[in-house]
N, C-alpha and C. Protein backbone atom coordinates (compact mmCIF):
# COMPACT_ATOMS: atom_id res chain seq x y z
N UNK A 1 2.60 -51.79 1.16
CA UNK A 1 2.78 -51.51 -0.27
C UNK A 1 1.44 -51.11 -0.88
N UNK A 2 1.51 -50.34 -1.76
CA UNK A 2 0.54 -49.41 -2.63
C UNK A 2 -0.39 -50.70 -3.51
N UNK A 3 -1.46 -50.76 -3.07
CA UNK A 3 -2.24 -52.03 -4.37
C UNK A 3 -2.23 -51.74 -5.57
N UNK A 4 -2.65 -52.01 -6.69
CA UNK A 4 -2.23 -51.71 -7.87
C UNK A 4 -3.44 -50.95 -8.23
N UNK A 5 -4.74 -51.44 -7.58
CA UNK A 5 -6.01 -50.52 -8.11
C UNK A 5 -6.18 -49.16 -7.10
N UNK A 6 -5.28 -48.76 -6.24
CA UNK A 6 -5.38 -47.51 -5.47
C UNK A 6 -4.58 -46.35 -6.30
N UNK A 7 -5.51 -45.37 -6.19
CA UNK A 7 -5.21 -44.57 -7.29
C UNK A 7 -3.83 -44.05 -5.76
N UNK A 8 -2.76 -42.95 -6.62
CA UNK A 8 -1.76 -42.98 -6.24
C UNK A 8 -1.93 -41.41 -5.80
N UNK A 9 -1.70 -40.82 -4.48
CA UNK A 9 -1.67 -39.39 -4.13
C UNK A 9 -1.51 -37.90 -5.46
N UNK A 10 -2.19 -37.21 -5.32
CA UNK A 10 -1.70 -36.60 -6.63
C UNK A 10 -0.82 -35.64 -5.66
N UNK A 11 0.38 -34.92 -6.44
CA UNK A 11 1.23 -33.84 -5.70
C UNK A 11 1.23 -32.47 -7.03
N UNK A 12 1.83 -31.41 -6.52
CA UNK A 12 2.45 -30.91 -7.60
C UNK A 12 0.46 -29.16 -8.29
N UNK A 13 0.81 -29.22 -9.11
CA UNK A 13 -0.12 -28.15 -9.20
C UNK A 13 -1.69 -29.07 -10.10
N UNK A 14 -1.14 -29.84 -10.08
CA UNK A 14 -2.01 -30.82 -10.41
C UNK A 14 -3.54 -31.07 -9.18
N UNK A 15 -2.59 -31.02 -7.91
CA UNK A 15 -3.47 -31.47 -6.69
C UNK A 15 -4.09 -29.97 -6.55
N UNK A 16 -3.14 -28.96 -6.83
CA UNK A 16 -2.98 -28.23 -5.90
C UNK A 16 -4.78 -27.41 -6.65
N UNK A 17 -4.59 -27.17 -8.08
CA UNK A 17 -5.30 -26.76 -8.86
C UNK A 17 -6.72 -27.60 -8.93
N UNK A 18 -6.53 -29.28 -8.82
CA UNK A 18 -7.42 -30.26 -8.03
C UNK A 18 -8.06 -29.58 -7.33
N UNK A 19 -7.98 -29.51 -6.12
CA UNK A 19 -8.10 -29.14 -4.38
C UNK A 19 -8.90 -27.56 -5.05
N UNK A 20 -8.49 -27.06 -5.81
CA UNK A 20 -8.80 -25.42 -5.56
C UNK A 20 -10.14 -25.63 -6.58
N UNK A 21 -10.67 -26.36 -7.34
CA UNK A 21 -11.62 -26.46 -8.04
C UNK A 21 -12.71 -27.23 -7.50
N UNK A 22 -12.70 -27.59 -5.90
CA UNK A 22 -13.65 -27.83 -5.10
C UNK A 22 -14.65 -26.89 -4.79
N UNK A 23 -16.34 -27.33 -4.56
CA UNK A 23 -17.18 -26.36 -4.46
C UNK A 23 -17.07 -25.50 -3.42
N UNK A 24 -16.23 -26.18 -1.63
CA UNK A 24 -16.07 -25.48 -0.91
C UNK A 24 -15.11 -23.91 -0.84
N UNK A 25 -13.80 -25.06 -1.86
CA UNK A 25 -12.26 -24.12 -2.10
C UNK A 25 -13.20 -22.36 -2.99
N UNK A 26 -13.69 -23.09 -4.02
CA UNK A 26 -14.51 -21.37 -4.83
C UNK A 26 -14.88 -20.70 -3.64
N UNK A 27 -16.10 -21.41 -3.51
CA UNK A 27 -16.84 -20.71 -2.52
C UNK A 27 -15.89 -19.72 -1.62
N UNK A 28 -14.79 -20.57 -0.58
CA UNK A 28 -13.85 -19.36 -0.09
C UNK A 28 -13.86 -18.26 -0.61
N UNK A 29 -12.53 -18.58 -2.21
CA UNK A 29 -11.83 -17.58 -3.37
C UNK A 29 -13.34 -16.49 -4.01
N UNK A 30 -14.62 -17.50 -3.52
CA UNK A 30 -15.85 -16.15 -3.94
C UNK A 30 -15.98 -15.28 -2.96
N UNK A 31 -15.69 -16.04 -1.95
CA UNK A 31 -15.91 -15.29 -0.34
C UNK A 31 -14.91 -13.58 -0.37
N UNK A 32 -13.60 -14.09 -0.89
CA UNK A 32 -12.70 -12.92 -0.69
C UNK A 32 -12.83 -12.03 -1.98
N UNK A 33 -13.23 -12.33 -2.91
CA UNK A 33 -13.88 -11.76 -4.06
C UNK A 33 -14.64 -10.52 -3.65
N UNK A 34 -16.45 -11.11 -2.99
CA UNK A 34 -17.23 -10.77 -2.86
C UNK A 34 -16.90 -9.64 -1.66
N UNK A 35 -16.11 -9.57 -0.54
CA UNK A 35 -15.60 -9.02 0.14
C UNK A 35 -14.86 -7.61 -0.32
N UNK A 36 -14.04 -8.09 -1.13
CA UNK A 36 -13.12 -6.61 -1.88
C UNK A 36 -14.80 -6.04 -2.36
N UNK A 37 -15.56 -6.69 -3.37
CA UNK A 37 -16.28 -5.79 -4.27
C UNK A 37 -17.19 -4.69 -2.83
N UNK A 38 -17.32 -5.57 -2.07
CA UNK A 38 -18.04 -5.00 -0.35
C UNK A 38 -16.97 -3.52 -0.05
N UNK A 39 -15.78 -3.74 -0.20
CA UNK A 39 -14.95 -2.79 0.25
C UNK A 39 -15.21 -1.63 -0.58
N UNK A 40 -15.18 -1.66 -1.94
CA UNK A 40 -14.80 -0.53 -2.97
C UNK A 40 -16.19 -0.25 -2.76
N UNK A 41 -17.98 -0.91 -2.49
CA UNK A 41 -18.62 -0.74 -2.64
C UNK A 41 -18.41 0.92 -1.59
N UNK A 42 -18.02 0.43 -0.51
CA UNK A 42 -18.35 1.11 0.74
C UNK A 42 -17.47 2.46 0.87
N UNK A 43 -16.39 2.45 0.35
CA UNK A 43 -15.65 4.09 -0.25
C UNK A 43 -15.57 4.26 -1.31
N UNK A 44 -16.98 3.74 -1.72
CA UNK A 44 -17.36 4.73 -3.15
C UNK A 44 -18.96 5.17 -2.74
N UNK A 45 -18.96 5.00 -1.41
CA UNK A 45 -20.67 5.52 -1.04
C UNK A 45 -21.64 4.92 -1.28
N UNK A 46 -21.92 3.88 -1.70
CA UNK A 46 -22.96 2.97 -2.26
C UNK A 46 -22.87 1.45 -0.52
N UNK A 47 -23.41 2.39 0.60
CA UNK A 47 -23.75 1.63 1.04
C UNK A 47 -24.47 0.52 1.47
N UNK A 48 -25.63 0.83 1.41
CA UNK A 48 -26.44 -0.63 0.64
C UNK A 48 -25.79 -1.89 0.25
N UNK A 49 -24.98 -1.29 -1.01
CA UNK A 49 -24.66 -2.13 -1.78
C UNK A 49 -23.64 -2.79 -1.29
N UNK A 50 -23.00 -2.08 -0.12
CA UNK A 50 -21.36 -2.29 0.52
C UNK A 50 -22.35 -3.99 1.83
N UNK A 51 -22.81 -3.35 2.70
CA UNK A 51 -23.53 -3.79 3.47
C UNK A 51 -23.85 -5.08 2.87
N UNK A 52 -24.71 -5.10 1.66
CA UNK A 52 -25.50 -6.70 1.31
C UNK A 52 -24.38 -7.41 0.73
N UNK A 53 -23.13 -6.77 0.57
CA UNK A 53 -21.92 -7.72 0.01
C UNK A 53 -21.24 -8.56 0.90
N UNK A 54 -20.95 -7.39 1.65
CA UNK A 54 -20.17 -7.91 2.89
C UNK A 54 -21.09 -8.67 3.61
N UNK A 55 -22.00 -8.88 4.11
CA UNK A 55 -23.13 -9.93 4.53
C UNK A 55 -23.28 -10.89 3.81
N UNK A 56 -23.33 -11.55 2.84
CA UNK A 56 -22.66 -12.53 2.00
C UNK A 56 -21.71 -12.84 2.07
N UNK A 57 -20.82 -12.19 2.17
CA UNK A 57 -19.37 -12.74 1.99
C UNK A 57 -19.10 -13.48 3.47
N UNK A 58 -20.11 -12.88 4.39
CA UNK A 58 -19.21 -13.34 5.72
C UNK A 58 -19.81 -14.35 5.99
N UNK A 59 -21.46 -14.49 5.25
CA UNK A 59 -22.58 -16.15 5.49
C UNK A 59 -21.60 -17.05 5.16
N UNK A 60 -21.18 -16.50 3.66
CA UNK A 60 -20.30 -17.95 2.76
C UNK A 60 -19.68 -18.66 3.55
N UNK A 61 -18.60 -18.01 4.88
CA UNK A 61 -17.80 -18.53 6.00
C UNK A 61 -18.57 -20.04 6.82
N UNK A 62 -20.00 -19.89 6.72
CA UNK A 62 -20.85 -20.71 7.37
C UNK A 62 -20.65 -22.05 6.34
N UNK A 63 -21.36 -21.54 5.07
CA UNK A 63 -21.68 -22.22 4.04
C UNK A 63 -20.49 -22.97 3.49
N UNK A 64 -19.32 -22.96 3.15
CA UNK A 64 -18.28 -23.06 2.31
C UNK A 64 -17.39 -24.36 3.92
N UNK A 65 -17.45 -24.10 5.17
CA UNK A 65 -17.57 -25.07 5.96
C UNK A 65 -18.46 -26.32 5.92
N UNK A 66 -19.64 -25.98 6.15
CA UNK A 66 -20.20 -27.22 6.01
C UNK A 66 -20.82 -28.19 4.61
N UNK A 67 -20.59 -27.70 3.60
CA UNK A 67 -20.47 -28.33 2.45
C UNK A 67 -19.16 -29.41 2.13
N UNK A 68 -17.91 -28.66 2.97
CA UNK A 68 -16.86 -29.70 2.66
C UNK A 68 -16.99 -30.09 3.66
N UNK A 69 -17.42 -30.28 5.18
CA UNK A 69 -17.42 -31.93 5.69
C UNK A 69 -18.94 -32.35 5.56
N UNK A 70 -19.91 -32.14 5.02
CA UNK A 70 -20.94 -32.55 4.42
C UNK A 70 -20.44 -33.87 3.21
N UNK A 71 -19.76 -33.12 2.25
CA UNK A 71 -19.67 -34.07 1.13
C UNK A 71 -18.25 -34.73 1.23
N UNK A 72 -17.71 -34.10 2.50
CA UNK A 72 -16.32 -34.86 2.58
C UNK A 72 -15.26 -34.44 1.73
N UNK A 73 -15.29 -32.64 1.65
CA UNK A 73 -14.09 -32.31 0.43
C UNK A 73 -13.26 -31.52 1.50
N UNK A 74 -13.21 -31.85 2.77
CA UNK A 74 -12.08 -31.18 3.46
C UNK A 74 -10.59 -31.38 3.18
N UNK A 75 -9.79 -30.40 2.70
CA UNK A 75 -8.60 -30.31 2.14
C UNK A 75 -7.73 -29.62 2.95
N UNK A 76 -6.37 -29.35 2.73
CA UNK A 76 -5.45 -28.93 3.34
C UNK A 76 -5.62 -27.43 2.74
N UNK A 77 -5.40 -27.23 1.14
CA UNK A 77 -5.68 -26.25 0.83
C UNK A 77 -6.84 -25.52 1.64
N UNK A 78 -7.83 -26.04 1.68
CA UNK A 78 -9.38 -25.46 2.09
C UNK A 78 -9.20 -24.66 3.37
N UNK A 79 -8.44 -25.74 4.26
CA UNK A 79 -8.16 -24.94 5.49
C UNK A 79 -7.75 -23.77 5.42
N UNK A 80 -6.77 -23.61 4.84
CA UNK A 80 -5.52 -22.80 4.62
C UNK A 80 -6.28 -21.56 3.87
N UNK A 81 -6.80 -21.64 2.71
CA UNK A 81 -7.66 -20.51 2.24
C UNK A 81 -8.82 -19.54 3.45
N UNK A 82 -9.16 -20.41 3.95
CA UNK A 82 -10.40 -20.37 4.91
C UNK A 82 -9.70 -19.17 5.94
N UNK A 83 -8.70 -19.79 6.25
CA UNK A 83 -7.70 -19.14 7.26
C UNK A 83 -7.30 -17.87 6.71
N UNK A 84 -6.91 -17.71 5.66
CA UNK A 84 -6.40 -17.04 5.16
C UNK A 84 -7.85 -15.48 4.69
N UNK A 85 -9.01 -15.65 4.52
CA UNK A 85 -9.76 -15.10 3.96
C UNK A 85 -10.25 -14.40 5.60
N UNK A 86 -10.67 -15.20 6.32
CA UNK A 86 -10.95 -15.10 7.61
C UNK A 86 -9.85 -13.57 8.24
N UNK A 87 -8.62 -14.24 8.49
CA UNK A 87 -7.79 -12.54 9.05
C UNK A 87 -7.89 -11.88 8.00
N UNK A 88 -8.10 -11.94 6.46
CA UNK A 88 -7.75 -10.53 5.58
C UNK A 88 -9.62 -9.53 5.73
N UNK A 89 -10.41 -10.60 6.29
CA UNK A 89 -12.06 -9.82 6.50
C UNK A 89 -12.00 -8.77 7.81
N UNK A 90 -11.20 -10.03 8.87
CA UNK A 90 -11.23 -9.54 9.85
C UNK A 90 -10.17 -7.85 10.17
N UNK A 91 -9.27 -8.03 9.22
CA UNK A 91 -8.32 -7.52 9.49
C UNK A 91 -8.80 -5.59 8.99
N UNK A 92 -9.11 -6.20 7.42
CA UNK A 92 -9.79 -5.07 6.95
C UNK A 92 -10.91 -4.18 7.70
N UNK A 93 -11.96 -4.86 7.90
CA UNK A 93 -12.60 -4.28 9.05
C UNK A 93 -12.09 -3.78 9.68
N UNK A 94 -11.77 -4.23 10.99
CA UNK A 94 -11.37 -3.72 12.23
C UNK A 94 -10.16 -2.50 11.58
N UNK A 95 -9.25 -2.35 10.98
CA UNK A 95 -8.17 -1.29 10.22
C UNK A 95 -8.82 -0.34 10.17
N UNK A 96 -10.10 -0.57 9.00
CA UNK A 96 -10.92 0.41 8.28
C UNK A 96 -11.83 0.78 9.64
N UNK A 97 -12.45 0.47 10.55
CA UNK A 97 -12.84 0.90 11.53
C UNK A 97 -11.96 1.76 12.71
N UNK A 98 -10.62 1.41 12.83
CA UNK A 98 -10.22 2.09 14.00
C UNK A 98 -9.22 3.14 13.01
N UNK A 99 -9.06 3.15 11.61
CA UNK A 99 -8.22 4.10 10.85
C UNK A 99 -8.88 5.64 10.71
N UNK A 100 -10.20 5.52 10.55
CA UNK A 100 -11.69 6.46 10.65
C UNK A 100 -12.13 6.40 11.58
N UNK A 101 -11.79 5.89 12.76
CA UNK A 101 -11.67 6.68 14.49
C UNK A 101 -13.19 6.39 14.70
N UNK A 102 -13.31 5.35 14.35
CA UNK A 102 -15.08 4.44 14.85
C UNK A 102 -14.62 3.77 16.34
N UNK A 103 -13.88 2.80 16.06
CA UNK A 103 -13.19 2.20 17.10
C UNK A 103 -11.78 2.85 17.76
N UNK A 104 -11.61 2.28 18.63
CA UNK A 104 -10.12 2.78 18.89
C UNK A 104 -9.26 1.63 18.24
N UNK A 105 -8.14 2.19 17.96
CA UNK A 105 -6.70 1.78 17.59
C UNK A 105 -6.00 0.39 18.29
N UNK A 106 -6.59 0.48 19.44
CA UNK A 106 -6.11 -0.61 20.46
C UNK A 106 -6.63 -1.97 19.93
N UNK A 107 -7.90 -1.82 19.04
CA UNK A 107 -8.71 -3.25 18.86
C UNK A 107 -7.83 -3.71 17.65
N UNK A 108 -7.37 -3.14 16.79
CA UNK A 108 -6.36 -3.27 16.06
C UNK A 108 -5.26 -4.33 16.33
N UNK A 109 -4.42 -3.68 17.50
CA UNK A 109 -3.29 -3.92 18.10
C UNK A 109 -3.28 -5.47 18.89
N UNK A 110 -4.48 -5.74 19.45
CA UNK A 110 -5.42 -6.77 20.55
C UNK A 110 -5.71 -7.74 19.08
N UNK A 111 -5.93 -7.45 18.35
CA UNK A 111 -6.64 -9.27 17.33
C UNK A 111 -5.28 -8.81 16.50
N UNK A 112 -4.40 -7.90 16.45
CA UNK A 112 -3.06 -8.38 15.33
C UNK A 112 -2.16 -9.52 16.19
N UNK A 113 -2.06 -8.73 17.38
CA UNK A 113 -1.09 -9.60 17.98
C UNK A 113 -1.45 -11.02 18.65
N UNK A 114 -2.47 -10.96 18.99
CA UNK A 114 -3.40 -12.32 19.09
C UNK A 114 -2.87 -13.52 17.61
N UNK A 115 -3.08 -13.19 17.01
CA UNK A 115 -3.16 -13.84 15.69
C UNK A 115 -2.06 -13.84 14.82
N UNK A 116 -0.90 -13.08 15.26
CA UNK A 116 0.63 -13.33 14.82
C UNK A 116 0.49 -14.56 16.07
N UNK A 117 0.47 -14.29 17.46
CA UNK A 117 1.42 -15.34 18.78
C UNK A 117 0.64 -16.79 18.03
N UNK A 118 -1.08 -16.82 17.51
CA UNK A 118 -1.70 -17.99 17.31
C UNK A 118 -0.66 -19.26 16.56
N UNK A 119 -0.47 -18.10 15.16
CA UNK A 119 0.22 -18.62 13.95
C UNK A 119 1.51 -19.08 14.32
N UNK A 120 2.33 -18.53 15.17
CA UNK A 120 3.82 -18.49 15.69
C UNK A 120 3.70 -20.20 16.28
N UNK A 121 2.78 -19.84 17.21
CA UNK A 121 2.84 -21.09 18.14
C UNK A 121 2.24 -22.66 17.20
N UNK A 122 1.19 -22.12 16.66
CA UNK A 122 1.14 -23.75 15.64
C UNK A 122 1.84 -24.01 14.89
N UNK A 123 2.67 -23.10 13.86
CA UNK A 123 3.55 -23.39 13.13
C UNK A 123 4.83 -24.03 13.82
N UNK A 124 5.13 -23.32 14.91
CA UNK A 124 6.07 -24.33 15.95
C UNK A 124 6.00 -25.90 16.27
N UNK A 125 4.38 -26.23 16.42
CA UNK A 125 4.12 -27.35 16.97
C UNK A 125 4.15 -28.14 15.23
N UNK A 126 3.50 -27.63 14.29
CA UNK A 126 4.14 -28.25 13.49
C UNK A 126 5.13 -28.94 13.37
N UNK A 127 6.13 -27.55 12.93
CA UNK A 127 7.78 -27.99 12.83
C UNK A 127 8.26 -29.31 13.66
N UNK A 128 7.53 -29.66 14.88
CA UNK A 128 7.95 -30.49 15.98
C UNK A 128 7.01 -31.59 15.42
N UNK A 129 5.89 -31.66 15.02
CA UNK A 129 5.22 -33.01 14.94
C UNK A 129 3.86 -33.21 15.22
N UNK A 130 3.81 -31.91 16.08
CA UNK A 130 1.84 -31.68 16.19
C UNK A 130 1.24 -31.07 15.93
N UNK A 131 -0.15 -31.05 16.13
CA UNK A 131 -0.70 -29.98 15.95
C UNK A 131 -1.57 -29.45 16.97
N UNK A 132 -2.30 -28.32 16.84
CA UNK A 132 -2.70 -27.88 18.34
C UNK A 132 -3.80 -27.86 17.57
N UNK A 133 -5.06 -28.69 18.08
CA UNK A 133 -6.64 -28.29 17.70
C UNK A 133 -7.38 -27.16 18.16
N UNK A 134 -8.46 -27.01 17.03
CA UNK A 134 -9.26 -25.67 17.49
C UNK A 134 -9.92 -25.84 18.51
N UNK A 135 -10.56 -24.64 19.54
CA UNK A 135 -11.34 -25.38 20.48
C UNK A 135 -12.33 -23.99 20.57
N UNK A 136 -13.59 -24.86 21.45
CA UNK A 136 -15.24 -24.03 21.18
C UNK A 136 -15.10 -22.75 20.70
N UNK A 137 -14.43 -22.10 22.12
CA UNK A 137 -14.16 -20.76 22.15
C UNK A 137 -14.36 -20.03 21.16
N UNK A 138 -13.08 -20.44 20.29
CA UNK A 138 -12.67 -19.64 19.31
C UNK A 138 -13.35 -19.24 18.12
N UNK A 139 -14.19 -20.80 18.03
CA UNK A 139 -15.51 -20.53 16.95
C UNK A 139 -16.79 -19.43 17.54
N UNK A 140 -16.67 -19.01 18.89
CA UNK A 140 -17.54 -18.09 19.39
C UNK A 140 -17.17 -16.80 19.30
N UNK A 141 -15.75 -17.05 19.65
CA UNK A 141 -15.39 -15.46 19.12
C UNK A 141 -15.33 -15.18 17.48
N UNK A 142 -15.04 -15.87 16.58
CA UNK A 142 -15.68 -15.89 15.23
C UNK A 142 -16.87 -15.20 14.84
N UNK A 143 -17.52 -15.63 15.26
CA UNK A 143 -19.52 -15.39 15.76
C UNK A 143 -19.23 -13.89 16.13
N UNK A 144 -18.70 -13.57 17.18
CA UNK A 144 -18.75 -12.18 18.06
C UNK A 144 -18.04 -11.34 17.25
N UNK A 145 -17.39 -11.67 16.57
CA UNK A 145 -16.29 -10.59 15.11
C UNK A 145 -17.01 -10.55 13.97
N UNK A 146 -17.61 -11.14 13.85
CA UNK A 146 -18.93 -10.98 12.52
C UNK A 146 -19.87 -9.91 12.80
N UNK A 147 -20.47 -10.23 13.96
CA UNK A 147 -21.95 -9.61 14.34
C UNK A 147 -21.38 -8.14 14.64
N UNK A 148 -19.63 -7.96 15.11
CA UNK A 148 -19.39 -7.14 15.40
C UNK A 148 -19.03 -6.50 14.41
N UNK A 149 -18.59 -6.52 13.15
CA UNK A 149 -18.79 -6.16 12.15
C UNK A 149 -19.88 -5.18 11.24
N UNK A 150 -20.83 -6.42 11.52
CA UNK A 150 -22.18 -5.93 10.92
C UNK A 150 -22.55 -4.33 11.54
N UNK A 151 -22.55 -4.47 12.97
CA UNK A 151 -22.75 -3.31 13.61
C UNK A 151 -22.06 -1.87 13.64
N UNK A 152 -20.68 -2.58 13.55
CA UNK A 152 -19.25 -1.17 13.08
C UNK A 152 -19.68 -0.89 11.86
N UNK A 153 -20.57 -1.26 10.61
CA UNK A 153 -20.27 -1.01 9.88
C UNK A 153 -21.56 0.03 9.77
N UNK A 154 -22.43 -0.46 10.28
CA UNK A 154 -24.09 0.86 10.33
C UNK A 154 -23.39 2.06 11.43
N UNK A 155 -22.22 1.68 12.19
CA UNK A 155 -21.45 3.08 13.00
C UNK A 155 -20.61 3.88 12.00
N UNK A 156 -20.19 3.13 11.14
CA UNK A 156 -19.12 3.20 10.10
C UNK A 156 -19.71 4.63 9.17
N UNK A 157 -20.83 3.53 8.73
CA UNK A 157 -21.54 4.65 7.87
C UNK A 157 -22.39 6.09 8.13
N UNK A 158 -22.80 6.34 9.20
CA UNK A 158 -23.38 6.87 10.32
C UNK A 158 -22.24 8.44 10.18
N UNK A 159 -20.41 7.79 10.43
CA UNK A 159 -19.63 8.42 10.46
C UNK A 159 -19.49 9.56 9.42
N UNK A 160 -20.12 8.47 7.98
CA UNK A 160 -20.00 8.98 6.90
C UNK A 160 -20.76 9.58 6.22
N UNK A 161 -22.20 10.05 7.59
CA UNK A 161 -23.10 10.84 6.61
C UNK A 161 -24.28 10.11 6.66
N UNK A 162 -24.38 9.16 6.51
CA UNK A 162 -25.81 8.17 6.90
C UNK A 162 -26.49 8.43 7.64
N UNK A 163 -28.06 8.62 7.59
CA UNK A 163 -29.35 8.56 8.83
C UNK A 163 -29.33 7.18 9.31
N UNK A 164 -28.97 7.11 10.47
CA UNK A 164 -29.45 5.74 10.93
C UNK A 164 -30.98 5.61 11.94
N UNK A 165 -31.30 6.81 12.57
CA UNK A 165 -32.31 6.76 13.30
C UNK A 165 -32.22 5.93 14.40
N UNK A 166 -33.27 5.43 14.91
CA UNK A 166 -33.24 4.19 15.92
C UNK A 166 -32.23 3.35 15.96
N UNK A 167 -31.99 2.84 14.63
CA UNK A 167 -30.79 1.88 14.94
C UNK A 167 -29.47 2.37 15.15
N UNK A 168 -29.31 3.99 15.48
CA UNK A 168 -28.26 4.83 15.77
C UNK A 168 -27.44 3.87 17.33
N UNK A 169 -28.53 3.90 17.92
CA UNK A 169 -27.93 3.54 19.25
C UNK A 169 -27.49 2.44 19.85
N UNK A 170 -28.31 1.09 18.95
CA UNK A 170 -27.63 0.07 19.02
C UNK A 170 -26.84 -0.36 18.23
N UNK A 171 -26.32 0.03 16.94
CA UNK A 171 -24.97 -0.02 16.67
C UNK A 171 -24.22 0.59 17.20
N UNK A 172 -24.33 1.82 17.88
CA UNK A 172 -23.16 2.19 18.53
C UNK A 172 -22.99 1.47 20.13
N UNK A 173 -23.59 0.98 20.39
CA UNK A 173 -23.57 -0.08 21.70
C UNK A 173 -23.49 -1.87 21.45
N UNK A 174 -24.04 -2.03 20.10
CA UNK A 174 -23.52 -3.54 20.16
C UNK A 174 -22.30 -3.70 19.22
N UNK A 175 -21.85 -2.63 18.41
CA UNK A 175 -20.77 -3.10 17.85
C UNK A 175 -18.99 -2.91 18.68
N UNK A 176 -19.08 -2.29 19.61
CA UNK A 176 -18.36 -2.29 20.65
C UNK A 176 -18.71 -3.15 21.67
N UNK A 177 -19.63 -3.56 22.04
CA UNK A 177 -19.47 -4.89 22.84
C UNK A 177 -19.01 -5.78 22.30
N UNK A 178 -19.43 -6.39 20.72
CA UNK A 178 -19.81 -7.40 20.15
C UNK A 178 -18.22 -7.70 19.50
N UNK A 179 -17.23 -6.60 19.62
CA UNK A 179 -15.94 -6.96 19.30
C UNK A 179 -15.38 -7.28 20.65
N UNK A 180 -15.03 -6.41 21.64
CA UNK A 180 -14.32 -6.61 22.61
C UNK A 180 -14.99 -8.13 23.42
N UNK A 181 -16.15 -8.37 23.24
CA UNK A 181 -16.24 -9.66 23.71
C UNK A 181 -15.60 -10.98 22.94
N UNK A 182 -15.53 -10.76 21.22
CA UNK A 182 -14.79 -11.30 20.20
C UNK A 182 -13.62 -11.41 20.34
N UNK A 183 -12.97 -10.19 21.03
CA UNK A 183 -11.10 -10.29 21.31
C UNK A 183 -11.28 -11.35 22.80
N UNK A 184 -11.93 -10.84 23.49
CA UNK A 184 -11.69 -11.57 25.21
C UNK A 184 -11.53 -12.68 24.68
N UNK A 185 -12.30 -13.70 23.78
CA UNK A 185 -12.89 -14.44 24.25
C UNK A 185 -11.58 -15.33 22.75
N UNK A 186 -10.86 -14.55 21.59
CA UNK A 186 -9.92 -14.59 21.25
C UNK A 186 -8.61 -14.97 21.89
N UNK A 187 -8.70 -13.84 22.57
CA UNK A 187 -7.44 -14.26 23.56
C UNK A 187 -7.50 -15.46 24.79
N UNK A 188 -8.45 -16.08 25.60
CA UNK A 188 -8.81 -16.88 26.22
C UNK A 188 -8.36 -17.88 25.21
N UNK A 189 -8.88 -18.23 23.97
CA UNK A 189 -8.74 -19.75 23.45
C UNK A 189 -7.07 -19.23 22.99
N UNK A 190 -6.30 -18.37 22.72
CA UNK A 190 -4.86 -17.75 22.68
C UNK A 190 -4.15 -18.71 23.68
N UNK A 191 -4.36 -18.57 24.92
CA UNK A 191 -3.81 -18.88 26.32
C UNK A 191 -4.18 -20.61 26.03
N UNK A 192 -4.88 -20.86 25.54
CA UNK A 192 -5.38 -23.06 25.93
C UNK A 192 -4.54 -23.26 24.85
N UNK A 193 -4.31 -22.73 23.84
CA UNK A 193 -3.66 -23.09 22.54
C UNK A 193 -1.94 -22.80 23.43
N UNK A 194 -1.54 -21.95 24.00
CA UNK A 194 -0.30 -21.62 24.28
C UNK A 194 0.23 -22.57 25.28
N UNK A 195 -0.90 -23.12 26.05
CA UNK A 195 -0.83 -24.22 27.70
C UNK A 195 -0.57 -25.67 26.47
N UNK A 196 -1.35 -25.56 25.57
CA UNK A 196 -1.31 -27.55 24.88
C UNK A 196 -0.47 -27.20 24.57
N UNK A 197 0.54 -26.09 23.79
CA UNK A 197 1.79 -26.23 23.23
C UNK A 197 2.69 -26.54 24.25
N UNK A 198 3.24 -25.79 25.49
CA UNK A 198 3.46 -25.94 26.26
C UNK A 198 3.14 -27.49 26.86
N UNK A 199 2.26 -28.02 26.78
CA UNK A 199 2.53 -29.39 27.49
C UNK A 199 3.11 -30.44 26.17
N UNK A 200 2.77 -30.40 24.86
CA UNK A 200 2.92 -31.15 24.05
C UNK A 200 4.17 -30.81 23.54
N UNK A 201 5.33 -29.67 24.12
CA UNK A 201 6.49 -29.59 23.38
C UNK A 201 7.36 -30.40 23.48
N UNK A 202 8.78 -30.42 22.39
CA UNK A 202 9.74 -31.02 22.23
C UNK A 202 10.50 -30.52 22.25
N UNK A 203 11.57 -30.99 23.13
CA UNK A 203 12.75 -30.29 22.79
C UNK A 203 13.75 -30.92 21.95
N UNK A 204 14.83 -30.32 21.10
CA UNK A 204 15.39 -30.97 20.58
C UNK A 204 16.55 -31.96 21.00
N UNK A 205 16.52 -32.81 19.89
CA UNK A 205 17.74 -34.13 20.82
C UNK A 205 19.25 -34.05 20.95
């Protein structure tokens, strides 16, 4: 039974609006903010300006983590935003890269479908009662979709008219490694997440 001095769960838009007025939760909702303004920066030609946005926006990912288990404001919402900001960065990129024929089309196809089977399969283990934890991997391929980013995007611009000089050649050599090692290594933690579901399933009674 509930003590009388324990404050009582909040539910309702109360929590929800709660939860979202956390320094980590902004930080996200600044994250995807700062991201769009990165986008319009970057097809409206003001690269620079596209570049130092989107490089912010993708640190915050660092920052906006360890502040909420720092001060202990890890939330359900938080996750869920986090998650949510994470495929619309990733997604945009990689689109806007293989739509303007930087990348191929396939890298597209390789982190969409990766990341529909991810969602499919935890939401399953949900529904049933568990959950499937994150594991190393996946925070490495995180790492390898960022950096790979950074680099598509000095190829990106390059495409569009930009002098890059010297750094011509290693963006066009590390931002194609620096993804396809991001998907491998995507799909690897894909397969451990698909094996724990697989051992932890239920069937129904």
């Amino acid at each position: 039974m509930q003590g009388a001095h324990e404050p009582r769960p909040r539910s309702g838009s109360a929590a929800f609006f709660g939860d979202l007025a956390t320094p980590p939760n902004l930080l996200c909702v600044g994250r995807l903010l700062v991201f769009g303004m990165a986008m319009w920066a970057f097809f409206s030609a003001h690269y620079i300006a596209a570049f130092s946005l989107g490089l912010i926006s993708g640190l915050t990912d660092y920052v906006d983590g360890y502040v909420a288990r720092k001060y202990n404001m890890v939330t359900e919402l938080g996750a869920l935003l986090d998650q949510v900001v994470d495929l619309l960065y990733a997604f945009c990129c990689i689109a806007t890269l293989a739509h303007l024929e930087v990348w191929p089309m396939y890298l597209l196809f390789a982190w969409g479908f990766r990341d529909i089977t991810v969602l499919a399969v935890r939401l399953s283990a949900a529904q049933q009662g568990f959950s499937i934890p994150s594991v190393i991997i996946g925070k490495a391929a995180t790492n390898f979709l960022f950096y790979s980013f950074i680099f598509g995007f000095f190829q990106l611009a390059e495409a569009r008219g930009a002098e890059l000089g010297w750094l011509s050649p290693i963006a066009s050599f590390l931002g194609p490694f620096s993804v396809h090692v991001g998907l491998s290594l995507q799909w690897a933690s894909a397969l451990i997440y698909i094996y724990r579901y697989v051992q932890s399933y239920r069937s129904s009674p």
